[in-house]
N, C-alpha and C. Protein backbone atom coordinates (compact mmCIF):
# COMPACT_ATOMS: atom_id res chain seq x y z
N UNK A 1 95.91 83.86 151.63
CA UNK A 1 96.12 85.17 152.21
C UNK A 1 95.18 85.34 153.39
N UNK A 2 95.81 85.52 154.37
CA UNK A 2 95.03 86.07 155.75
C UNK A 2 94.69 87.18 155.92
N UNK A 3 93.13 87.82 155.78
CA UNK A 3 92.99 89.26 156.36
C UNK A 3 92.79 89.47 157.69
N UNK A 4 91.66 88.15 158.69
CA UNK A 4 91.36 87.95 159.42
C UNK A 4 91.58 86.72 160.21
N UNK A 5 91.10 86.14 161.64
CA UNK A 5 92.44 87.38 162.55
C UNK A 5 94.10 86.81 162.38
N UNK A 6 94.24 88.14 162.83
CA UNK A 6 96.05 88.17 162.58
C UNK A 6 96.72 87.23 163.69
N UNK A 7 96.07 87.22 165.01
CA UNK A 7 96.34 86.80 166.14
C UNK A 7 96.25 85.31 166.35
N UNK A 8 97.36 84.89 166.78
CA UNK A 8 97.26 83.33 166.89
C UNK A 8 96.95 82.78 168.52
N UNK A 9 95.98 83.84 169.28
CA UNK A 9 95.68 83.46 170.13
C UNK A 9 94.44 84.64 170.34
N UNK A 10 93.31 83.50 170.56
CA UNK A 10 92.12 84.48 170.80
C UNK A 10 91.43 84.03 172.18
N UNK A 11 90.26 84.72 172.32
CA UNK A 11 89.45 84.64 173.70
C UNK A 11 88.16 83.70 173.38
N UNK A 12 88.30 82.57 174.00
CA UNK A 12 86.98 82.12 174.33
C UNK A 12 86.02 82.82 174.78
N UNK A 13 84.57 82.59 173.78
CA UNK A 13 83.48 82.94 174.11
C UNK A 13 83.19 84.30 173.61
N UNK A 14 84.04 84.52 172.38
CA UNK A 14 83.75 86.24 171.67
C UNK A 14 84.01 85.60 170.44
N UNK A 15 82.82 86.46 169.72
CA UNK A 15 82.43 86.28 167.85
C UNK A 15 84.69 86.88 167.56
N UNK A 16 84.80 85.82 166.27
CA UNK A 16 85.93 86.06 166.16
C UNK A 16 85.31 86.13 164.63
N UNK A 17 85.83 87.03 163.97
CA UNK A 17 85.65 86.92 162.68
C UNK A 17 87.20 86.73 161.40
N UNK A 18 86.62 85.37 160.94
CA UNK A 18 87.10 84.87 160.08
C UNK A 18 87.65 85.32 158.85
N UNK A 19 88.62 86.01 157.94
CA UNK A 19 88.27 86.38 156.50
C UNK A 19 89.93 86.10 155.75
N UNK A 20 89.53 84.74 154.73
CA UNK A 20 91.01 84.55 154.62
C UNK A 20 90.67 83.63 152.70
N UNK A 21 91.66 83.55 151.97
CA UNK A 21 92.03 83.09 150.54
C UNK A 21 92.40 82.26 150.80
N UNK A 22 92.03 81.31 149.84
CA UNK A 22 93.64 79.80 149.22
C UNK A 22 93.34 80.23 147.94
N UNK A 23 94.50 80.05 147.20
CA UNK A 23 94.05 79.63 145.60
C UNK A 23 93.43 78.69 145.78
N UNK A 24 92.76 78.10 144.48
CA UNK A 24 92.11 76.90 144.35
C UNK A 24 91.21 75.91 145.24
N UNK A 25 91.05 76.62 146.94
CA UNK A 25 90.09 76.25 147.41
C UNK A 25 88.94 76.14 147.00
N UNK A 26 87.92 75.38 147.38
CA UNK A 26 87.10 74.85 147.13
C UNK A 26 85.72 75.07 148.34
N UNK A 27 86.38 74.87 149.15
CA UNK A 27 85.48 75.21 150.67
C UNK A 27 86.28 74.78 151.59
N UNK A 28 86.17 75.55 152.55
CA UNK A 28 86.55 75.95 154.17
C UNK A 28 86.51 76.04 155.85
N UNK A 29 86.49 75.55 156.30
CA UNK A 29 85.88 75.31 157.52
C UNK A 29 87.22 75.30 159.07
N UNK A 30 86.19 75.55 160.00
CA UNK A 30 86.88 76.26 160.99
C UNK A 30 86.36 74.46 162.20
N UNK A 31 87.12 74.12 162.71
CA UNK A 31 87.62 72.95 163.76
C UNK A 31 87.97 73.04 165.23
N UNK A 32 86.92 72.59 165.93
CA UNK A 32 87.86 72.25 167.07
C UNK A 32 87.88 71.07 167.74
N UNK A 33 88.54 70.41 168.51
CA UNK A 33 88.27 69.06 169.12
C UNK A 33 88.28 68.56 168.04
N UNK A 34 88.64 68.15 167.08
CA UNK A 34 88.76 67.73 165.75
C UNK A 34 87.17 67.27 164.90
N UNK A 35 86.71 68.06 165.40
CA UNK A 35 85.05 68.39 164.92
C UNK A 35 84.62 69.47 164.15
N UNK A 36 83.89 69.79 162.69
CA UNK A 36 83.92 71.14 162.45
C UNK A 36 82.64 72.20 163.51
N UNK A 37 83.27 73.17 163.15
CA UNK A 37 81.87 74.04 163.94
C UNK A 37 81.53 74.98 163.04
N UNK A 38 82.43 75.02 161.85
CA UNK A 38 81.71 76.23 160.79
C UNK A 38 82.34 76.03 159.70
N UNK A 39 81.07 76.38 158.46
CA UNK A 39 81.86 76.71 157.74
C UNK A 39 81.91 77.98 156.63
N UNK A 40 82.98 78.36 156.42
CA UNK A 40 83.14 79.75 155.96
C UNK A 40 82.38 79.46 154.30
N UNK A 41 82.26 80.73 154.67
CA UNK A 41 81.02 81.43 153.36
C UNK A 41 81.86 82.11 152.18
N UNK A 42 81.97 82.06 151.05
CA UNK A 42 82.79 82.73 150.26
C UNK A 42 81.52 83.70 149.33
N UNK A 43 82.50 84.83 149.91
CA UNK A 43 82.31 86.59 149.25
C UNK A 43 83.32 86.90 148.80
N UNK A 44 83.06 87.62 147.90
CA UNK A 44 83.99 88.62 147.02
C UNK A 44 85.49 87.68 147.28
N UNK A 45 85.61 86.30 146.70
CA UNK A 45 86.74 85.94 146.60
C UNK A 45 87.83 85.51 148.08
N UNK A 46 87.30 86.02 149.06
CA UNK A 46 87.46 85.19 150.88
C UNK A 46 86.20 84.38 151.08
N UNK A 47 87.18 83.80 152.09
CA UNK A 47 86.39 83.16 152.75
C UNK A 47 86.14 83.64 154.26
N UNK A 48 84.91 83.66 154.33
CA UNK A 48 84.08 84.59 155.44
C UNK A 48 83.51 84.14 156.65
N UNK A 49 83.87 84.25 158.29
CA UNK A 49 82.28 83.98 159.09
C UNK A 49 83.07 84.32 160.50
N UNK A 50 81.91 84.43 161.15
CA UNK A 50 82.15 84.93 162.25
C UNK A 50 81.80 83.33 163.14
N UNK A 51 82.82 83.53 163.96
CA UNK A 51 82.53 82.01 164.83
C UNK A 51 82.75 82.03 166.25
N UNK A 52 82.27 81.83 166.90
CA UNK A 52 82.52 81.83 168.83
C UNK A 52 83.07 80.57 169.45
N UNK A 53 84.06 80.42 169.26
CA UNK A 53 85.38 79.46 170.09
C UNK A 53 85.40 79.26 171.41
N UNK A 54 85.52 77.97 172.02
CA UNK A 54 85.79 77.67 173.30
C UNK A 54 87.05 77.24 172.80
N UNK A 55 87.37 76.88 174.92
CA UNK A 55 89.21 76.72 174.82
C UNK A 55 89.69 75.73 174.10
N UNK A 56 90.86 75.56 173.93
CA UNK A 56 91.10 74.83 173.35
C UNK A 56 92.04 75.32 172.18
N UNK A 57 92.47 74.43 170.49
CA UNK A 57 93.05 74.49 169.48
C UNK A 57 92.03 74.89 168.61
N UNK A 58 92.03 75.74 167.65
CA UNK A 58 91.23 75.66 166.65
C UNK A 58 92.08 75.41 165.28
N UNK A 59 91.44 74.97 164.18
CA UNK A 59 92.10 74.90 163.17
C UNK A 59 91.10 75.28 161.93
N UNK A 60 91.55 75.59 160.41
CA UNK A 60 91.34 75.86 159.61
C UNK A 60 91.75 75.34 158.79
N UNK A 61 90.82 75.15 158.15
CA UNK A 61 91.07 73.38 157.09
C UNK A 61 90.42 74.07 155.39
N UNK A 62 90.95 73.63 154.19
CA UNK A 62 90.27 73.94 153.25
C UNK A 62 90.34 72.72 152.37
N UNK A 63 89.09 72.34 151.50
CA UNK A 63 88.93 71.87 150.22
C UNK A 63 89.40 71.79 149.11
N UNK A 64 90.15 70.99 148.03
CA UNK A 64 90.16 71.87 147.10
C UNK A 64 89.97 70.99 145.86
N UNK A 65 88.93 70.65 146.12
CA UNK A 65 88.30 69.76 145.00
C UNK A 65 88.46 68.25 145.26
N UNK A 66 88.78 67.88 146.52
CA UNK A 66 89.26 66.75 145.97
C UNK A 66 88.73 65.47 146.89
N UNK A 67 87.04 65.59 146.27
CA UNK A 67 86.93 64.52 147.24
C UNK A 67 85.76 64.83 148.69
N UNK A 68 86.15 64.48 149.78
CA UNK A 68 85.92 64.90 151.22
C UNK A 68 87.24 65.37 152.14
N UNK A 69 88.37 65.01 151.01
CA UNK A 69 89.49 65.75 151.68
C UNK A 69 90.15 66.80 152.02
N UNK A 70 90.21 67.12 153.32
CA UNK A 70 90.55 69.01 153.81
C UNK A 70 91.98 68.84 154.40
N UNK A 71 92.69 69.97 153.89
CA UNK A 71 93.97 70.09 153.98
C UNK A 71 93.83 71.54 155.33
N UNK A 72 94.97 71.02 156.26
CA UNK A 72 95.13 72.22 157.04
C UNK A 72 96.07 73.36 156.83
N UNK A 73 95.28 74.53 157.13
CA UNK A 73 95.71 75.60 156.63
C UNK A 73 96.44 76.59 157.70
N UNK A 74 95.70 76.43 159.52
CA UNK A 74 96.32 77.61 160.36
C UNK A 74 95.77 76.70 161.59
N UNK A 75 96.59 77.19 162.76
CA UNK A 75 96.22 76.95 163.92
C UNK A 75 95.72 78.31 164.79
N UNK A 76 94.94 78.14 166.13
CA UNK A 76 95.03 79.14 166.45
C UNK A 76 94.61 78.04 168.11
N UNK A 77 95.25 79.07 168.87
CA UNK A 77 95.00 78.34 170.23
C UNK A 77 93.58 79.39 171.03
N UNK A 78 92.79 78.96 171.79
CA UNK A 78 91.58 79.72 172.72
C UNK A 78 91.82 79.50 174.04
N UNK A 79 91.66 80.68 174.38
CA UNK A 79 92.27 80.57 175.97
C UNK A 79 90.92 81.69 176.60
């Protein structure tokens, strides 16, 4: 479940804040250049963080027990 952001296109170089569910995730993390740059914090059952994006693709990848392996979850493009 996605609370945060709704928008599949954001602005380079502004705090974007993160706040989103999987079942059965495990841990979470935010990608770009196929590198991580964060990773989300779990509160009250989301997963949480504020992150500042250059251009480019970003992606959102989650855990879910299995390993070092992260499954992708969303794209978002930075312009």
């Amino acid at each position: 479940m996605l609370a945060e952001p709704l928008s599949g296109v954001m602005t380079a170089g502004k705090v974007v804040r993160f706040r989103l569910k999987s079942d059965g995730a495990q841990k979470m993390m935010i990608t770009q250049h196929s590198k991580p740059v964060a990773h989300l914090l779990l509160q009250s059952g989301y997963f949480t963080g504020d992150v500042t994006l250059v251009p480019g693709e970003a992606g959102v990848f989650a855990n879910y027990g299995t390993g070092n392996s992260y499954a992708g979850l969303l794209n978002y493009q930075v312009e």
